[in-house]
Protein backbone atom coordinates (compact mmCIF):
# COMPACT_ATOMS: atom_id res chain seq x y z
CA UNK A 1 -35.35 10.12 -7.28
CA UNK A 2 -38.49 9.86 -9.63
CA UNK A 3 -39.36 13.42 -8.91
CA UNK A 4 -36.42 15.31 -8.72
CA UNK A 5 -36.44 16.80 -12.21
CA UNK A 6 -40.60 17.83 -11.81
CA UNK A 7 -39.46 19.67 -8.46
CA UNK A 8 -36.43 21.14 -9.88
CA UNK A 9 -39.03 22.50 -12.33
CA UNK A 10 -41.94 23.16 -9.84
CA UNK A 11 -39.17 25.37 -7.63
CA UNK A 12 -37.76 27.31 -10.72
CA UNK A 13 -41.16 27.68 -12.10
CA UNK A 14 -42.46 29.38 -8.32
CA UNK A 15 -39.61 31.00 -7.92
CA UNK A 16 -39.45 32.80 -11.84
CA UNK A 17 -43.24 33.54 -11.91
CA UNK A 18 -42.99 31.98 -15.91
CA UNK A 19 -41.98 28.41 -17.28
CA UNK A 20 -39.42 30.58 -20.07
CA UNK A 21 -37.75 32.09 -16.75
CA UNK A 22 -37.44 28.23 -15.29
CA UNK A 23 -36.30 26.77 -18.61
CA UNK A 24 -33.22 29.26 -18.94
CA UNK A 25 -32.08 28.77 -15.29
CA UNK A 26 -32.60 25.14 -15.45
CA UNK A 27 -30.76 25.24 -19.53
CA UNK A 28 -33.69 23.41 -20.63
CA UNK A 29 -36.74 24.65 -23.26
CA UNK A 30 -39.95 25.53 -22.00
CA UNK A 31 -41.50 22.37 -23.43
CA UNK A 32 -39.39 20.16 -21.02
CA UNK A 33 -39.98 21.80 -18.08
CA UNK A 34 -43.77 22.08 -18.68
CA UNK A 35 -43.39 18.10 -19.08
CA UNK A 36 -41.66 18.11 -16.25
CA UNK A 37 -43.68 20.01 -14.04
CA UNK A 38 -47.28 17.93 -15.67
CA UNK A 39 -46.34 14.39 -14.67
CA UNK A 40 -45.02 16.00 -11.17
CA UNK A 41 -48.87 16.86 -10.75
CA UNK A 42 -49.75 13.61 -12.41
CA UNK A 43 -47.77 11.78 -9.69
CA UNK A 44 -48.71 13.44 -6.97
CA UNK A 45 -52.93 13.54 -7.88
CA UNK A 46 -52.59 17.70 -7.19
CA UNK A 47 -52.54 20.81 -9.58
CA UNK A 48 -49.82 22.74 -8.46
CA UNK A 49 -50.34 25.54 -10.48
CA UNK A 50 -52.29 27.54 -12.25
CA UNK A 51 -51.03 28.54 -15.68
CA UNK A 52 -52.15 31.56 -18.28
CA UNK A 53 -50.35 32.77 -21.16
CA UNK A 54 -48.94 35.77 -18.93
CA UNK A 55 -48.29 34.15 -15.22
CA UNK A 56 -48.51 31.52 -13.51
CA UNK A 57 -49.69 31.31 -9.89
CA UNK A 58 -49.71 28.42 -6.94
CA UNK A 59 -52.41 26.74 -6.27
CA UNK A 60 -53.16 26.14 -2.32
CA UNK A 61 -51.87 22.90 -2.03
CA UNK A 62 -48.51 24.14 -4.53
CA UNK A 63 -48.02 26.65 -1.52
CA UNK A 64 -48.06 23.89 0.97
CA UNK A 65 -45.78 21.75 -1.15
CA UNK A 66 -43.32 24.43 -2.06
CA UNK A 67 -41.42 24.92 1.52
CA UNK A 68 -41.16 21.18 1.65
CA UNK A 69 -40.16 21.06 -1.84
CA UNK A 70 -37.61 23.70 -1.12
CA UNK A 71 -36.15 21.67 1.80
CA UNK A 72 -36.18 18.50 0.07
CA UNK A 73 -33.75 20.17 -2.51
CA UNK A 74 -31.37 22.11 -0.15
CA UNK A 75 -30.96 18.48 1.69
CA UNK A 76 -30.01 17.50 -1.84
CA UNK A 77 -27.50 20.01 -2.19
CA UNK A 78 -25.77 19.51 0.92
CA UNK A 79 -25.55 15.80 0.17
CA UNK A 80 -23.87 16.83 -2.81
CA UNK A 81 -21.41 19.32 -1.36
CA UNK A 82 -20.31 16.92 1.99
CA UNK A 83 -19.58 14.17 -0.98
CA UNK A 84 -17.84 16.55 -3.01
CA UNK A 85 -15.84 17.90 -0.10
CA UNK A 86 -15.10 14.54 1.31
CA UNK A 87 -13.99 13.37 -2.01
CA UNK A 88 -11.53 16.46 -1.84
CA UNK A 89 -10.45 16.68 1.69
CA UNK A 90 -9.11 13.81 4.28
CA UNK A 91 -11.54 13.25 6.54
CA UNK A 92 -13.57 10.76 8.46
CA UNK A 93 -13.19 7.14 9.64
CA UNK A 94 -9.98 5.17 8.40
CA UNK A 95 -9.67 1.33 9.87
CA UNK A 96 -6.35 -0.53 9.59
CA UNK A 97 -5.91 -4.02 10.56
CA UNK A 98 -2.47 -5.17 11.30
CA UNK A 99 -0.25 -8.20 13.19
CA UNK A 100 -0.09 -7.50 16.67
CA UNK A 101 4.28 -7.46 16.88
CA UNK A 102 4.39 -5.13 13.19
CA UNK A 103 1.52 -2.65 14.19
CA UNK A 104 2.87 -2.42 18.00
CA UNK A 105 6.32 -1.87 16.59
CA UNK A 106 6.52 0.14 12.94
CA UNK A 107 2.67 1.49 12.54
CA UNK A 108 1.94 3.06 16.06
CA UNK A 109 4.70 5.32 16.15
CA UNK A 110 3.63 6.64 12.93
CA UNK A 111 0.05 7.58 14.03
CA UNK A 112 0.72 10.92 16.09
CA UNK A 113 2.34 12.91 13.48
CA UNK A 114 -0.39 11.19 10.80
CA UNK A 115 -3.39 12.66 12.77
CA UNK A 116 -1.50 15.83 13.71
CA UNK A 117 -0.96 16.70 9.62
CA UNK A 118 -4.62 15.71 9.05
CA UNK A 119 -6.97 16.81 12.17
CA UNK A 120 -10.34 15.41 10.60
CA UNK A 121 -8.71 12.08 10.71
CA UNK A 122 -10.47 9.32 13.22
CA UNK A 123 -7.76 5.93 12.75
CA UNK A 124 -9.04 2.65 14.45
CA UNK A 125 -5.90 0.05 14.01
CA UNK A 126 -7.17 -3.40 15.01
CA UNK A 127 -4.20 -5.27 15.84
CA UNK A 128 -4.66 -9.31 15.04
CA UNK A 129 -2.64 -12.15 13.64
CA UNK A 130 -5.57 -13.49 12.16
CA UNK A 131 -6.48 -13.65 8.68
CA UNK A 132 -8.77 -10.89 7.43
CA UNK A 133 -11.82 -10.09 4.71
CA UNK A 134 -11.17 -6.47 4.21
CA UNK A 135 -14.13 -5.97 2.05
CA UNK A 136 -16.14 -8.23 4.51
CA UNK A 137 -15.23 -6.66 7.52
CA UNK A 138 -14.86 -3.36 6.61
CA UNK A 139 -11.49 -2.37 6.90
CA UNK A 140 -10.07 0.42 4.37
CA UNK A 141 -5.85 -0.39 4.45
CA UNK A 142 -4.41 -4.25 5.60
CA UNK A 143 -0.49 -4.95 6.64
CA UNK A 144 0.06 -8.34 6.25
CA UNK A 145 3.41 -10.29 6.28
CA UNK A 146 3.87 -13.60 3.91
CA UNK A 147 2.13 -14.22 0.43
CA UNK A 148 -0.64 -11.88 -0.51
CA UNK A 149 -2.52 -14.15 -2.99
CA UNK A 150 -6.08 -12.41 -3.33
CA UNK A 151 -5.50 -10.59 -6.79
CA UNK A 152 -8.70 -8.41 -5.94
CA UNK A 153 -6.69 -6.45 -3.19
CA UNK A 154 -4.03 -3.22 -4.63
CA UNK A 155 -0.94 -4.12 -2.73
CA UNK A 156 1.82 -2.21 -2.50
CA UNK A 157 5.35 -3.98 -0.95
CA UNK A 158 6.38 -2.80 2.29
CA UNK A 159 9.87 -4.51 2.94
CA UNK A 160 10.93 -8.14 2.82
CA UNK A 161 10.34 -10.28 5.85
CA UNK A 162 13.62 -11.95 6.09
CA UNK A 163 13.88 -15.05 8.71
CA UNK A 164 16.71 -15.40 11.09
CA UNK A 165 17.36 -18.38 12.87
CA UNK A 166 18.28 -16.67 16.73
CA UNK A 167 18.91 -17.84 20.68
CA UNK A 168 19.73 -16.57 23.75
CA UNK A 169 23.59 -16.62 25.12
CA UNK A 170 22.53 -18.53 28.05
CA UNK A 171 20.39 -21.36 26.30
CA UNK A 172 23.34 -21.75 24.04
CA UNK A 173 26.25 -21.84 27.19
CA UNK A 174 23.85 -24.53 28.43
CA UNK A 175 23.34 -26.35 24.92
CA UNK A 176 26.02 -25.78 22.99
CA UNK A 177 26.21 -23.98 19.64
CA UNK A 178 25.36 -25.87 16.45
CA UNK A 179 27.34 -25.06 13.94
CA UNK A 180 25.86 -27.53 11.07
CA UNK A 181 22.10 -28.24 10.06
CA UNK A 182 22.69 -31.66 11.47
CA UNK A 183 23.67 -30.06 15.32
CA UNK A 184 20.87 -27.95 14.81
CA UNK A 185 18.44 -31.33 14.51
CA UNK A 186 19.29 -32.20 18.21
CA UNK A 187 18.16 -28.62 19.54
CA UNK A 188 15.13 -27.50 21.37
CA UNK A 189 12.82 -25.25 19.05
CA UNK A 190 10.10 -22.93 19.56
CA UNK A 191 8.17 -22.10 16.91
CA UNK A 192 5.26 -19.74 15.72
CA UNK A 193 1.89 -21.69 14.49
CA UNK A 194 -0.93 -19.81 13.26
CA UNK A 195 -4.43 -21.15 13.52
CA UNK A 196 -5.08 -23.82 11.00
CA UNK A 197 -1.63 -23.99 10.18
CA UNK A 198 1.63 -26.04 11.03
CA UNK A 199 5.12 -24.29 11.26
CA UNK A 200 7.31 -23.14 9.21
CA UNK A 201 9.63 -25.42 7.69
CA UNK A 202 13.18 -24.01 8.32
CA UNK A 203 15.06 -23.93 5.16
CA UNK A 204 19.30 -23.91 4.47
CA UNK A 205 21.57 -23.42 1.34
CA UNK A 206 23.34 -26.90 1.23
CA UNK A 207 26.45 -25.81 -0.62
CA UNK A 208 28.39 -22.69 -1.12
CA UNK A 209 27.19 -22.36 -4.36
CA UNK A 210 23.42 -22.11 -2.88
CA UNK A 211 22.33 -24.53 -4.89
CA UNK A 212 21.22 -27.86 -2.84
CA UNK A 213 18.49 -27.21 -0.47
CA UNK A 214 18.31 -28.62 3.39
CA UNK A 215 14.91 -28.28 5.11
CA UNK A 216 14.10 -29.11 8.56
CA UNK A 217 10.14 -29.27 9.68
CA UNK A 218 10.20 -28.30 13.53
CA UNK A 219 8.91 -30.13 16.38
CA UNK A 220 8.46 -27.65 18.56
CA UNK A 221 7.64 -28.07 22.27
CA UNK A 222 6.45 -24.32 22.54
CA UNK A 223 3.98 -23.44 19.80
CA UNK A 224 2.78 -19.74 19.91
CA UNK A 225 0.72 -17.49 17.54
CA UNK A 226 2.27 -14.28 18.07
CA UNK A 227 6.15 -13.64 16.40
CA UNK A 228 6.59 -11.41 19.29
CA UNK A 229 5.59 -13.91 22.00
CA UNK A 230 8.29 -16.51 20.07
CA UNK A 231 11.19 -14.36 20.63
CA UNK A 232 9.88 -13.85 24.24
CA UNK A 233 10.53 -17.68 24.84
CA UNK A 234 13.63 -17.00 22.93
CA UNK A 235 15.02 -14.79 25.89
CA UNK A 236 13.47 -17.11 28.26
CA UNK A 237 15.84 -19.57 27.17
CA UNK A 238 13.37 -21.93 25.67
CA UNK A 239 15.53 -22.85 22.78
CA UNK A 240 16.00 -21.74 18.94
CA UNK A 241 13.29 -19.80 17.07
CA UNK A 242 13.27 -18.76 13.72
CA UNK A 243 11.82 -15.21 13.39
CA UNK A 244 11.30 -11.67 11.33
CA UNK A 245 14.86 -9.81 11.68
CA UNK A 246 13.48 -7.25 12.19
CA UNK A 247 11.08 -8.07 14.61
CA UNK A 248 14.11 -9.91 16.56
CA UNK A 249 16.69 -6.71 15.26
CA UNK A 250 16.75 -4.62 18.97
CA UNK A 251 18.08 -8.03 21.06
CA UNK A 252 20.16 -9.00 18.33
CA UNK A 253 22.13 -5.63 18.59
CA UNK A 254 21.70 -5.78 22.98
CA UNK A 255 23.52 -8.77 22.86
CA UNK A 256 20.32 -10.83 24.11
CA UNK A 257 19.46 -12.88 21.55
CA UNK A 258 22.11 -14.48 19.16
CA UNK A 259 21.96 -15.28 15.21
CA UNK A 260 22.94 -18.90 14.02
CA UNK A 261 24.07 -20.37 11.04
CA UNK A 262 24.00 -16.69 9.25
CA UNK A 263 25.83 -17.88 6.55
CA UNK A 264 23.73 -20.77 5.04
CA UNK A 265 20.34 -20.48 6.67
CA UNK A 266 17.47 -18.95 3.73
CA UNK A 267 15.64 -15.61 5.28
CA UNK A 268 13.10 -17.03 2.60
CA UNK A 269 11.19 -14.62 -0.10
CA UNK A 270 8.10 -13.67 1.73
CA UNK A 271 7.39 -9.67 2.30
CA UNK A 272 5.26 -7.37 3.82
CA UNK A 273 2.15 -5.79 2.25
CA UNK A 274 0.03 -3.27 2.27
CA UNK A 275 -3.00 -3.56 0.98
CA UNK A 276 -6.75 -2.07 0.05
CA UNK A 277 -9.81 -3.59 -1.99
CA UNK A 278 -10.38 -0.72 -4.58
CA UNK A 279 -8.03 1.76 -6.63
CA UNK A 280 -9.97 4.08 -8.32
CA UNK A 281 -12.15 6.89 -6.53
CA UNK A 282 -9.68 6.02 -3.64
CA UNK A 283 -11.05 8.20 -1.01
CA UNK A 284 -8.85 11.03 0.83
CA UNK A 285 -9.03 9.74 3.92
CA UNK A 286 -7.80 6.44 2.15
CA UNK A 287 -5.38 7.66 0.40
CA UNK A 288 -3.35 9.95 2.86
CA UNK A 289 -3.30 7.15 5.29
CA UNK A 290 -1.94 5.03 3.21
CA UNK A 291 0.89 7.48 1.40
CA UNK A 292 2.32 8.43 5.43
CA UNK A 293 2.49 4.84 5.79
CA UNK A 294 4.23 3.65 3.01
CA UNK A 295 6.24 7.12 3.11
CA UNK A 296 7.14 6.53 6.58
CA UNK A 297 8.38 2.74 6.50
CA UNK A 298 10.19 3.10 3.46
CA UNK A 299 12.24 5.66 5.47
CA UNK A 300 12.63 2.48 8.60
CA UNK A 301 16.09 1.72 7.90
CA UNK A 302 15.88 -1.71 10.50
CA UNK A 303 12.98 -2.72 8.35
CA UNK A 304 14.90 -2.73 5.27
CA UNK A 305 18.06 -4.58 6.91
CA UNK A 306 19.28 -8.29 5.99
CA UNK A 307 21.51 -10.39 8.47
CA UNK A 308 24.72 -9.74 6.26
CA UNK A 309 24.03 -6.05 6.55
CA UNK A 310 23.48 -6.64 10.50
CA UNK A 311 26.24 -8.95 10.38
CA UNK A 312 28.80 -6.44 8.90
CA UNK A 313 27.27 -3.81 11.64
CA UNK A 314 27.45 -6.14 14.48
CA UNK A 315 29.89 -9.31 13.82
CA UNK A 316 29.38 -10.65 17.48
CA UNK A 317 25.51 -10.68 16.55
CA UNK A 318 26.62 -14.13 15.59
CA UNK A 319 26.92 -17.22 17.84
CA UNK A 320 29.67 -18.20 15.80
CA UNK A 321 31.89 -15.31 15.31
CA UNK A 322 35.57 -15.55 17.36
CA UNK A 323 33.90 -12.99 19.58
CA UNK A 324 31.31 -15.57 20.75
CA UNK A 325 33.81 -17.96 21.18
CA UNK A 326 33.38 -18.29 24.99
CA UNK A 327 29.99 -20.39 23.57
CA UNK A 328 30.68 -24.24 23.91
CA UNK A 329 30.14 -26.04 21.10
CA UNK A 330 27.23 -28.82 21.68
CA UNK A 331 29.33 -32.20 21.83
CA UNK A 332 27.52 -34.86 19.72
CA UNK A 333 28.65 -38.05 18.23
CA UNK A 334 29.94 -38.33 14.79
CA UNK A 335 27.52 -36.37 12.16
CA UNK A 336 25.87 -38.37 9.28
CA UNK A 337 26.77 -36.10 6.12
CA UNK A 338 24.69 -32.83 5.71
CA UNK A 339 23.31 -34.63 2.48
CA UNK A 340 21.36 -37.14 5.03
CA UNK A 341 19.56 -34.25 6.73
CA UNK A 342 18.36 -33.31 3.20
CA UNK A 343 16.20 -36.48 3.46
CA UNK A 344 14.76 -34.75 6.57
């Protein structure tokens, strides 16, 4: 504002009755508000007042301007305190955008208690699978499973996002259970395909050592978007799905859903973020939100789980534990070597 410091002087100067009376109030020397004050007058085309060596007085339109002048400053000052106070305080408009399955399942339940601790709170949570601009569209906090690559965004690890390879016990009494990479080529597969994307290759530890890798690239028959929709096929008894543990953890541990090939099949290395576009100033409102969140996932023990921890929970989690023997075994002709399907 051009004018601020002339009407900062203008106000003073009314209010004091002398420029020496503005200058100390303002901490400035008479010479600077006299400045001031003359190329206020200069600007607007008006004397506003009248000045003697002993007093100074308003001129008729300074009496006009001085209640709008006044106003014009207390506006000011309010500005300045509702900034100051939302700088200090958590409050106002927070918008979260999320994957439909993790936001249902991990951020939801954490919303009650967040806007219960924090009243002047308002939290939209757009749930979506699809990729997001935060910056573009506006959104303060993202939760995004994968690879995070945009460098611009702070992001701050969740969990890992192991895979698990899983069925249901009735696809499998139908099937059979494959018990090598190669058995597993002659399955029916579902599989999760984003927009503009193909699935997810499924990868295996060829060896005991872990060293040789096996991949297989799915042909799936059911293609969905949504890695809560994939496990819904899953108990449909559509056929094998790979999947987040931990999105698959409650019918692994009913008995629904079944894991397969635990003990060679890679969960993979990707994680999931949280993220926001700036780190310093962080607003309140920002910042709270995103400290209850990372606070309370870090305490979701099922989020934090691996399929050898679930396996030494639940053994009979696994198709092919002597538990789940009552499972046929899928009767195929004579294997090629796994180091064929490598090829694959």
């Amino acid at each position: 504002m051009k004018q601020l410091q002339g009407l900062l002087a203008f106000v003073e100067a009314a209010g004091a009755g002398s420029l020496a009376a503005a200058a100390e109030r303002l901490e400035l020397t008479p010479a600077a508000v006299s400045k001031s004050l003359a190329k206020l007058e200069a600007q607007l085309g008006v004397r506003l007042l009248q000045r003697s060596t002993r007093r100074l007085a308003l001129t008729a339109e300074g009496e006009r301007f001085l209640d709008k002048a006044r106003a014009a400053l207390r506006a000011l000052d309010e500005a300045v305190a509702d900034v100051t106070q939302s700088a200090t305080e958590a409050s106002g408009r927070v918008r979260i955008s999320v994957g439909h399955a993790f936001g249902r399942q991990w951020v939801l339940p954490l919303l009650p208690a967040l806007g219960a601790a924090h009243p002047g709170l308002t939290i939209e949570l757009d749930l979506d699978n699809r990729p997001v601009d935060l910056v573009a569209e506006g959104y303060d906090i993202g939760i995004r499973g994968g690879f995070i690559q945009d460098s611009s965004l702070v992001a701050r690890r969740i969990c890992a996002l192991p895979l698990a390879l899983v069925a249901s016990p009735a696809y499998l009494q139908r099937t059979g259970v494959p018990r090598t990479v190669e058995e597993l080529r002659r399955h029916e597969c579902v599989a999760v395909r984003f927009a503009g994307s193909t699935p997810s290759a499924w990868r295996f530890f060829g060896s005991a050592r872990r060293g040789r890798r096996i991949e297989i690239q799915p042909q799936p028959r059911l293609a969905v978007s949504d890695p809560a929709a994939v496990l819904d096929l899953a108990l449909a008894d559509c056929g094998v799905v790979q999947a987040g543990l931990h999105h698959a953890l409650p019918y692994l541990r009913s008995g629904r859903l079944k894991l397969l090939l635990a003990d060679i099949h890679d969960p993979g290395d990707r994680e999931v973020v949280l993220h926001y576009p700036h780190r310093r100033y962080l607003a309140p409102r920002v910042r709270v939100v995103v400290d209850a969140l990372l606070a309370g996932l870090a305490g979701a023990r099922d989020l934090h789980l691996t399929a050898k921890a679930l396996l030494a929970e639940l053994p009979w989690a696994d198709a092919c534990t002597s538990q789940a023997q009552s499972l046929p075994r899928r009767k195929t002709s004579r294997s090629r070597p796994e180091a064929a399907a490598s090829k694959a």
